[in-house]
PDB file of N, CA and C in Angstrom:
ATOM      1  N   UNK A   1       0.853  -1.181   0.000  1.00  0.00           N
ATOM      2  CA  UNK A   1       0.000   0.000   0.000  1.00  0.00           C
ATOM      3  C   UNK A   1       0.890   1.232   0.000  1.00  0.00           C
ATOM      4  N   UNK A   2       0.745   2.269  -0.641  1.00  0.00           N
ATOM      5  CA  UNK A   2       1.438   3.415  -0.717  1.00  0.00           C
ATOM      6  C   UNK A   2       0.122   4.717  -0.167  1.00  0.00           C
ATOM      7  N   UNK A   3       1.000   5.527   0.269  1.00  0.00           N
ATOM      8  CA  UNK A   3       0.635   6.560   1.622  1.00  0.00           C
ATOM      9  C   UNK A   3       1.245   7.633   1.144  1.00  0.00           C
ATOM     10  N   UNK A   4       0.901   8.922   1.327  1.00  0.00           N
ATOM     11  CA  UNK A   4       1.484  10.321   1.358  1.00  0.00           C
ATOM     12  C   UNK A   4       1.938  10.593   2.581  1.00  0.00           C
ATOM     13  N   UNK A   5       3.369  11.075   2.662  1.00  0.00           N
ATOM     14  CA  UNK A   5       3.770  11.409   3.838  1.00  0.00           C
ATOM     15  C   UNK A   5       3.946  12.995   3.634  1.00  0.00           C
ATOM     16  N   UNK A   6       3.228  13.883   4.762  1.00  0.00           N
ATOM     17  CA  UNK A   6       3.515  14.961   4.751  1.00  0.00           C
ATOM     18  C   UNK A   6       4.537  15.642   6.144  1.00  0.00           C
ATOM     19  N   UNK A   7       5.821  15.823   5.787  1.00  0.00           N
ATOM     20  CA  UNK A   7       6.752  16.517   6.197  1.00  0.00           C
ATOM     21  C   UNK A   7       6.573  17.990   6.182  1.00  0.00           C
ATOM     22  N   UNK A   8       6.599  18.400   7.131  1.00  0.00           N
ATOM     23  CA  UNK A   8       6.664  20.023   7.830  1.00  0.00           C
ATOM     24  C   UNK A   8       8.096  20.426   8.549  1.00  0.00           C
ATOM     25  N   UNK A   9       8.604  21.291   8.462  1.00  0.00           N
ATOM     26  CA  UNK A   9       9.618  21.917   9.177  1.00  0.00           C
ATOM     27  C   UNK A   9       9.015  22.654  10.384  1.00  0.00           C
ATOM     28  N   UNK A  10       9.833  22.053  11.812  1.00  0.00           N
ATOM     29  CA  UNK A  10       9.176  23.082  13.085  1.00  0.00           C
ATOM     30  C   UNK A  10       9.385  23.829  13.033  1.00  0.00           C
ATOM     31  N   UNK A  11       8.162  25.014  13.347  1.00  0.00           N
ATOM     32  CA  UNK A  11       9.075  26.783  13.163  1.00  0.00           C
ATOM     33  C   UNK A  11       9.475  26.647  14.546  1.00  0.00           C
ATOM     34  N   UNK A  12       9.326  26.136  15.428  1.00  0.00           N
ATOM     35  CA  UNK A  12       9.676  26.191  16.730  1.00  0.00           C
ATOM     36  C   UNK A  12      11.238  25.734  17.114  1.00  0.00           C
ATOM     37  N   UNK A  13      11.076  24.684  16.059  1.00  0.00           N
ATOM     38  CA  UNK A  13      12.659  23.931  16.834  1.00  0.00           C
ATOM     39  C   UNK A  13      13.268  23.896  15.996  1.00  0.00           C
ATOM     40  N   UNK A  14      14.650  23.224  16.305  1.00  0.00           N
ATOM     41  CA  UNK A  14      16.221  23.405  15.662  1.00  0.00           C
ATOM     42  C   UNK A  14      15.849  21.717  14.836  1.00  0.00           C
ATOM     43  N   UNK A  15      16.178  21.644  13.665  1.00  0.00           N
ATOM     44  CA  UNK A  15      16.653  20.398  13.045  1.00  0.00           C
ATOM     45  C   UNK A  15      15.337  19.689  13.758  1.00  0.00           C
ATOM     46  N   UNK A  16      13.987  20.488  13.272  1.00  0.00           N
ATOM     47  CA  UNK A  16      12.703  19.276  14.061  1.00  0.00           C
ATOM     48  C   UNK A  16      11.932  18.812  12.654  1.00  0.00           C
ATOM     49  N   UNK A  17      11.855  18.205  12.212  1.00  0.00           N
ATOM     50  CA  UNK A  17      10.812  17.890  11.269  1.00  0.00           C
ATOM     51  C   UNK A  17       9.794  17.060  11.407  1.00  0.00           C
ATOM     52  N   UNK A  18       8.119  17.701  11.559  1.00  0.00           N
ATOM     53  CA  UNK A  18       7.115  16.825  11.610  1.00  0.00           C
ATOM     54  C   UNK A  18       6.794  15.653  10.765  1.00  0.00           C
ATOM     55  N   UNK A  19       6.054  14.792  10.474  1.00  0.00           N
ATOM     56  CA  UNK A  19       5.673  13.852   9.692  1.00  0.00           C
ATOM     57  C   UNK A  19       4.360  13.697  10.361  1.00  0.00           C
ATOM     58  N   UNK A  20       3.676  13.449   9.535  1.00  0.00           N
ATOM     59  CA  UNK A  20       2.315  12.824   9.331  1.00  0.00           C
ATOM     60  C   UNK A  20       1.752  11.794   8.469  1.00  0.00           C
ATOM     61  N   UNK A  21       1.018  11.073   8.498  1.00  0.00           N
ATOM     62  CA  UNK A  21       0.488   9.581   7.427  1.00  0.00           C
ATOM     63  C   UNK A  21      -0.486  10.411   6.858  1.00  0.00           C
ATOM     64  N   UNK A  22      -0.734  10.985   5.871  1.00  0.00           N
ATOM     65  CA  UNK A  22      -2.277  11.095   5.372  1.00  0.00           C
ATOM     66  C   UNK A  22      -3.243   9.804   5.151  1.00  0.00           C
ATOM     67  N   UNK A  23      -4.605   9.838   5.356  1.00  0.00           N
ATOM     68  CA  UNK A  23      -5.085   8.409   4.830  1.00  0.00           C
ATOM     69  C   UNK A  23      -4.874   7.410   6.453  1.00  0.00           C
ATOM     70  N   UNK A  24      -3.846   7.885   7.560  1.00  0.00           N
ATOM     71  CA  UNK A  24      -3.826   7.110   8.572  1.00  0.00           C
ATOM     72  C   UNK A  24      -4.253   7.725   9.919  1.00  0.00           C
ATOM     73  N   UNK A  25      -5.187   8.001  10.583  1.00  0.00           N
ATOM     74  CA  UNK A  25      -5.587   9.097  11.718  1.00  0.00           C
ATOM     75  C   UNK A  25      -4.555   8.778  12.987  1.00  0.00           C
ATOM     76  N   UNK A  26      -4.241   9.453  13.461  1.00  0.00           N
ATOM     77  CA  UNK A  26      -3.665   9.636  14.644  1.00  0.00           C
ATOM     78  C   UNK A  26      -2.321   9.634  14.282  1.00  0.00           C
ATOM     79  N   UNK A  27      -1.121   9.155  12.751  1.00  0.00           N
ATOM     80  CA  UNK A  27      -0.122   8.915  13.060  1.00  0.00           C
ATOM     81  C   UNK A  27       0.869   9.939  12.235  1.00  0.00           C
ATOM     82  N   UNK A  28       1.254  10.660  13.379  1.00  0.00           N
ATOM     83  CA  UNK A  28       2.103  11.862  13.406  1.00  0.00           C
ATOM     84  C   UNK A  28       3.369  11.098  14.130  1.00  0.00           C
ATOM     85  N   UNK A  29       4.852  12.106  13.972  1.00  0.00           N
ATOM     86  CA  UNK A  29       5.808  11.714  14.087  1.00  0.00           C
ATOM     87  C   UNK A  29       6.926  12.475  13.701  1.00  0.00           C
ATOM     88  N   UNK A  30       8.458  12.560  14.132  1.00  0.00           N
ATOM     89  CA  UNK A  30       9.079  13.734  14.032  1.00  0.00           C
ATOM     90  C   UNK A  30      10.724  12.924  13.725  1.00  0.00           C
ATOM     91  N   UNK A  31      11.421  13.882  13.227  1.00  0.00           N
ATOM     92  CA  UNK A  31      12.773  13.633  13.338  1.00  0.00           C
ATOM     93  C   UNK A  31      13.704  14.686  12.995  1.00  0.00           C
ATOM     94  N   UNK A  32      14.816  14.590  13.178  1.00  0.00           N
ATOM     95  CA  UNK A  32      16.175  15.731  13.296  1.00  0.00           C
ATOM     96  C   UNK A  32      16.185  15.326  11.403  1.00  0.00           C
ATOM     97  N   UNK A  33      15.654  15.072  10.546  1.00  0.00           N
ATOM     98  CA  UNK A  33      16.144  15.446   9.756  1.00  0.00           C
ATOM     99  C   UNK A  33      14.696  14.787   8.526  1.00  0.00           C
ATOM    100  N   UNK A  34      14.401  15.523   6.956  1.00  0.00           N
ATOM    101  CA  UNK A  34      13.310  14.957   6.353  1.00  0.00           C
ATOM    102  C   UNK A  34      13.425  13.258   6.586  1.00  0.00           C
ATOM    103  N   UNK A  35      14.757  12.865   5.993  1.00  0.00           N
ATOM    104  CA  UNK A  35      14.903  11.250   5.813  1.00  0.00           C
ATOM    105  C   UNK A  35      14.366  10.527   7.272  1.00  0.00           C
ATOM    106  N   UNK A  36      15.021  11.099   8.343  1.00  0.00           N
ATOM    107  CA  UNK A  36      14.540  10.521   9.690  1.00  0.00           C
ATOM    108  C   UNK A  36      13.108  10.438   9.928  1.00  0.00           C
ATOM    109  N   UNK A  37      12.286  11.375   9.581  1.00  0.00           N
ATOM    110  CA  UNK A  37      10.858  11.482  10.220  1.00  0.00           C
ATOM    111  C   UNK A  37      10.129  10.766   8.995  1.00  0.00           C
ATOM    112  N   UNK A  38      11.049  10.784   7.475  1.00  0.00           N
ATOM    113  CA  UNK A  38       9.390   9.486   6.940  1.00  0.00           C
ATOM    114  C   UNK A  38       9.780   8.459   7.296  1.00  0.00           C
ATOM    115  N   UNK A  39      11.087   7.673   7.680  1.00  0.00           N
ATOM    116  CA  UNK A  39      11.691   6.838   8.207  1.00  0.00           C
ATOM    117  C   UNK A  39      10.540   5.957   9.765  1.00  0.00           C
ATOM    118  N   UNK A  40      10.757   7.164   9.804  1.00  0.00           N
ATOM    119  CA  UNK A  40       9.589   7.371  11.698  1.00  0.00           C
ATOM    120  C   UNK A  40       8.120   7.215  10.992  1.00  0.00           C
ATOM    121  N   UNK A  41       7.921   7.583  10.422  1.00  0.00           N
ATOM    122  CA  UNK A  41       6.437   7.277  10.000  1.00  0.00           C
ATOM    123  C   UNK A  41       6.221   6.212   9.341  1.00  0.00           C
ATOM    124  N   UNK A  42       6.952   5.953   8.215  1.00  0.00           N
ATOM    125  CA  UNK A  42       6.767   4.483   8.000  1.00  0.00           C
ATOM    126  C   UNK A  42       6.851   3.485   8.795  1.00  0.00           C
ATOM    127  N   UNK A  43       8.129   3.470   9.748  1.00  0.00           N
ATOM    128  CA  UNK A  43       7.413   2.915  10.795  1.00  0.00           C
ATOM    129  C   UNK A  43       6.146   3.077  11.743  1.00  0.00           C
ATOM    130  N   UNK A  44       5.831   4.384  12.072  1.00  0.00           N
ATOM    131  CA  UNK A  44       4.722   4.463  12.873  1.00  0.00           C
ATOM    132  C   UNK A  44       3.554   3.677  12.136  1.00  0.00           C
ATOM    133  N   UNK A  45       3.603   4.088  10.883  1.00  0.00           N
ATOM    134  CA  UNK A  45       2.418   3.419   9.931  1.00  0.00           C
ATOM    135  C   UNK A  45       2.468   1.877   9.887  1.00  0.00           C
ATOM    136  N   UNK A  46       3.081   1.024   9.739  1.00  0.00           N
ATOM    137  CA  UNK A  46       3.240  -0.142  10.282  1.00  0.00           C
ATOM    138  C   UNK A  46       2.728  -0.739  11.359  1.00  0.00           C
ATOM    139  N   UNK A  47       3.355  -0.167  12.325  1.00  0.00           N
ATOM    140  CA  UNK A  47       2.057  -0.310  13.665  1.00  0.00           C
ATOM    141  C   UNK A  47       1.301   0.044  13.708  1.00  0.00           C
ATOM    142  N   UNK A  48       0.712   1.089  12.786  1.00  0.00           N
ATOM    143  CA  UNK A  48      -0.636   1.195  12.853  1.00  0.00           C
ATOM    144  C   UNK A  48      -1.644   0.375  12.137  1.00  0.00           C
ATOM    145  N   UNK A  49      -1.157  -0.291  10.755  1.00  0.00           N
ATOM    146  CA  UNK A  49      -1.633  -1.395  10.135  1.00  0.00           C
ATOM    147  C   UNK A  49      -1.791  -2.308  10.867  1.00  0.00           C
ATOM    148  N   UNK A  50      -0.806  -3.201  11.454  1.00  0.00           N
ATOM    149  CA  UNK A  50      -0.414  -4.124  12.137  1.00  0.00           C
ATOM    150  C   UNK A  50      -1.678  -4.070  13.696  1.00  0.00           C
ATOM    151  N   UNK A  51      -1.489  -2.876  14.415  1.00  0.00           N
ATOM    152  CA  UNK A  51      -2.918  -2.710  15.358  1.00  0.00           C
ATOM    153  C   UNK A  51      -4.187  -2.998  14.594  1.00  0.00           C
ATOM    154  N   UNK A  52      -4.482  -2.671  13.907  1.00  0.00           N
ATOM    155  CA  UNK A  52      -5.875  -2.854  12.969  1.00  0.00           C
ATOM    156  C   UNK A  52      -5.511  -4.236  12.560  1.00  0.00           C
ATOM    157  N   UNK A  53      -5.048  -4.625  12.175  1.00  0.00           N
ATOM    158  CA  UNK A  53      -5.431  -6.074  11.654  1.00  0.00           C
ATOM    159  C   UNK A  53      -5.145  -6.916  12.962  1.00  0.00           C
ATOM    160  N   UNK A  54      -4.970  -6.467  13.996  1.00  0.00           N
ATOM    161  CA  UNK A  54      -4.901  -7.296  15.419  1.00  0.00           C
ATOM    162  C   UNK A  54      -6.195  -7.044  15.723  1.00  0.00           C
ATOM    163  N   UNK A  55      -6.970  -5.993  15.800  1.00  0.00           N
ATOM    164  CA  UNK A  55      -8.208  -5.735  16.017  1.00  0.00           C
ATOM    165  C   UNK A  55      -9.510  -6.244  15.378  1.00  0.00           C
ATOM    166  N   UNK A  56      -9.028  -6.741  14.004  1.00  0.00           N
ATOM    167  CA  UNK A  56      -9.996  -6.849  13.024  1.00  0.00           C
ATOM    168  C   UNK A  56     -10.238  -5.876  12.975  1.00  0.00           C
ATOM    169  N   UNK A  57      -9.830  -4.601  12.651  1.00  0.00           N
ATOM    170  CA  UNK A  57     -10.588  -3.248  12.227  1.00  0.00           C
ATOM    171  C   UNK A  57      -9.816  -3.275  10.665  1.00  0.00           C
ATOM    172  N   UNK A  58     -10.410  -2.440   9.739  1.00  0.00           N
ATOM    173  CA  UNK A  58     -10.036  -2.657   8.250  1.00  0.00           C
ATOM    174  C   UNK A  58      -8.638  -1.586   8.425  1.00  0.00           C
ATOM    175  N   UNK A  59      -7.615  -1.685   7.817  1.00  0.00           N
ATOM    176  CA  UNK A  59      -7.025  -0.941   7.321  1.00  0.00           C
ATOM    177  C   UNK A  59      -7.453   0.043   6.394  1.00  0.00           C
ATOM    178  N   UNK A  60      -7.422   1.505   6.791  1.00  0.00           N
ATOM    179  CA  UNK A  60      -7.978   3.156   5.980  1.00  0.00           C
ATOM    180  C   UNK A  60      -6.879   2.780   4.820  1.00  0.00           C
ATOM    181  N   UNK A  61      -7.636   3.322   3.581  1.00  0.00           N
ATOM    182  CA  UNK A  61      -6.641   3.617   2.376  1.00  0.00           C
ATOM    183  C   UNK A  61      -6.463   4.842   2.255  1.00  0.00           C
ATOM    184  N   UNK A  62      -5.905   5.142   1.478  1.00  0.00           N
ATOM    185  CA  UNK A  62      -5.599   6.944   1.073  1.00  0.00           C
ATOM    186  C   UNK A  62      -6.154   7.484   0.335  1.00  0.00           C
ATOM    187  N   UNK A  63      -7.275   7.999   0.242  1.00  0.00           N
ATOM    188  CA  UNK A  63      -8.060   8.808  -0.713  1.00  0.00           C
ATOM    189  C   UNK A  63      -7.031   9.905  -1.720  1.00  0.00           C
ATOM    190  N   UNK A  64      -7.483   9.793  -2.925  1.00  0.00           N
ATOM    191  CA  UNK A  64      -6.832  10.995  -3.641  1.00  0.00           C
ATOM    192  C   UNK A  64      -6.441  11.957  -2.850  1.00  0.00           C
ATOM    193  N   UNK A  65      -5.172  12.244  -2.488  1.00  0.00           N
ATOM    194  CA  UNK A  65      -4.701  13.631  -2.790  1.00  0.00           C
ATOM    195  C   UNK A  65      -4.669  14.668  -3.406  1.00  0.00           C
ATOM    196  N   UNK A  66      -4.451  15.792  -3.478  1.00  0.00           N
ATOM    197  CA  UNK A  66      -3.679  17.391  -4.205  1.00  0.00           C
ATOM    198  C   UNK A  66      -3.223  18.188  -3.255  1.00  0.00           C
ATOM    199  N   UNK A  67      -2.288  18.802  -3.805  1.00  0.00           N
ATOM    200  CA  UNK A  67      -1.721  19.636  -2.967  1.00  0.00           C
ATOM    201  C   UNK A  67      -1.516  20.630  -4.238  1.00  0.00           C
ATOM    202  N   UNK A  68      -2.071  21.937  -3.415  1.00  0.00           N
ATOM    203  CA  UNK A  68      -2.124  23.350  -4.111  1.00  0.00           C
ATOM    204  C   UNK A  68      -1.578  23.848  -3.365  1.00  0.00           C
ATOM    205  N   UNK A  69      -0.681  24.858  -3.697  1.00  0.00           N
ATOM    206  CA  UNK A  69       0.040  25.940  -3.175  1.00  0.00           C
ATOM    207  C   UNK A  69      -0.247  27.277  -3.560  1.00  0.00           C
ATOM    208  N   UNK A  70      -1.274  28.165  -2.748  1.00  0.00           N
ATOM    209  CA  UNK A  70      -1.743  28.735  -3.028  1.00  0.00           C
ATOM    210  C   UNK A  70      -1.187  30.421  -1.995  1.00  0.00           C
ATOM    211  N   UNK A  71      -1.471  31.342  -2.494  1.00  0.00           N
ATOM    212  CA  UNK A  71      -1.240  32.446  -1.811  1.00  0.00           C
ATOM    213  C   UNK A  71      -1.948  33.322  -1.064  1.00  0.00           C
ATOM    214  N   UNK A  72      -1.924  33.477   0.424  1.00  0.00           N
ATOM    215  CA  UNK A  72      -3.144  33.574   1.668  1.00  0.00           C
ATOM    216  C   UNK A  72      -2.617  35.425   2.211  1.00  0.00           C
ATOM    217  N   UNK A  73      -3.385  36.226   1.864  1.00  0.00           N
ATOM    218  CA  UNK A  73      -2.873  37.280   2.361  1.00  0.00           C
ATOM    219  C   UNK A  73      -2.484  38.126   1.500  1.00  0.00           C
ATOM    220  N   UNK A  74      -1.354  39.683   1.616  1.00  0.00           N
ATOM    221  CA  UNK A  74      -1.012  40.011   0.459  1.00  0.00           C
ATOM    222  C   UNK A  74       0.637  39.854   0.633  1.00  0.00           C
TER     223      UNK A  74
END
């Protein structure tokens, strides 16, 4: 199964980069560098498959994506 991982830079911290699963609820995740945090999410996402099919709950797929980059303000 293939997943969108969305990577954010912390404005807060030094060398923090968020990660998130789109398509997977709850699984967020971080690392000192882009490679580290999808690294971290692919794993997080794993256990999160892996919980659901321990549960018998279905594994979520990933609905279409887009990403627009759009301009907010002047």
């Amino acid at each position: 199964m293939r997943y969108t991982v969305v990577v954010t830079k912390d404005p807060e911290e030094v060398d923090v980069y968020n990660a998130s699963v789109a398509g997977l609820p709850g699984v967020h995740t971080w690392g000192k560098s882009v490679e580290e945090s999808v690294q971290n999410a692919k794993e997080a996402a794993e256990v999160y498959m892996l919980t659901c099919r321990d549960l018998g709950d279905p594994v979520p797929h990933e609905v279409a994506t887009r990403t627009i980059n759009v301009r907010i303000g002047t």
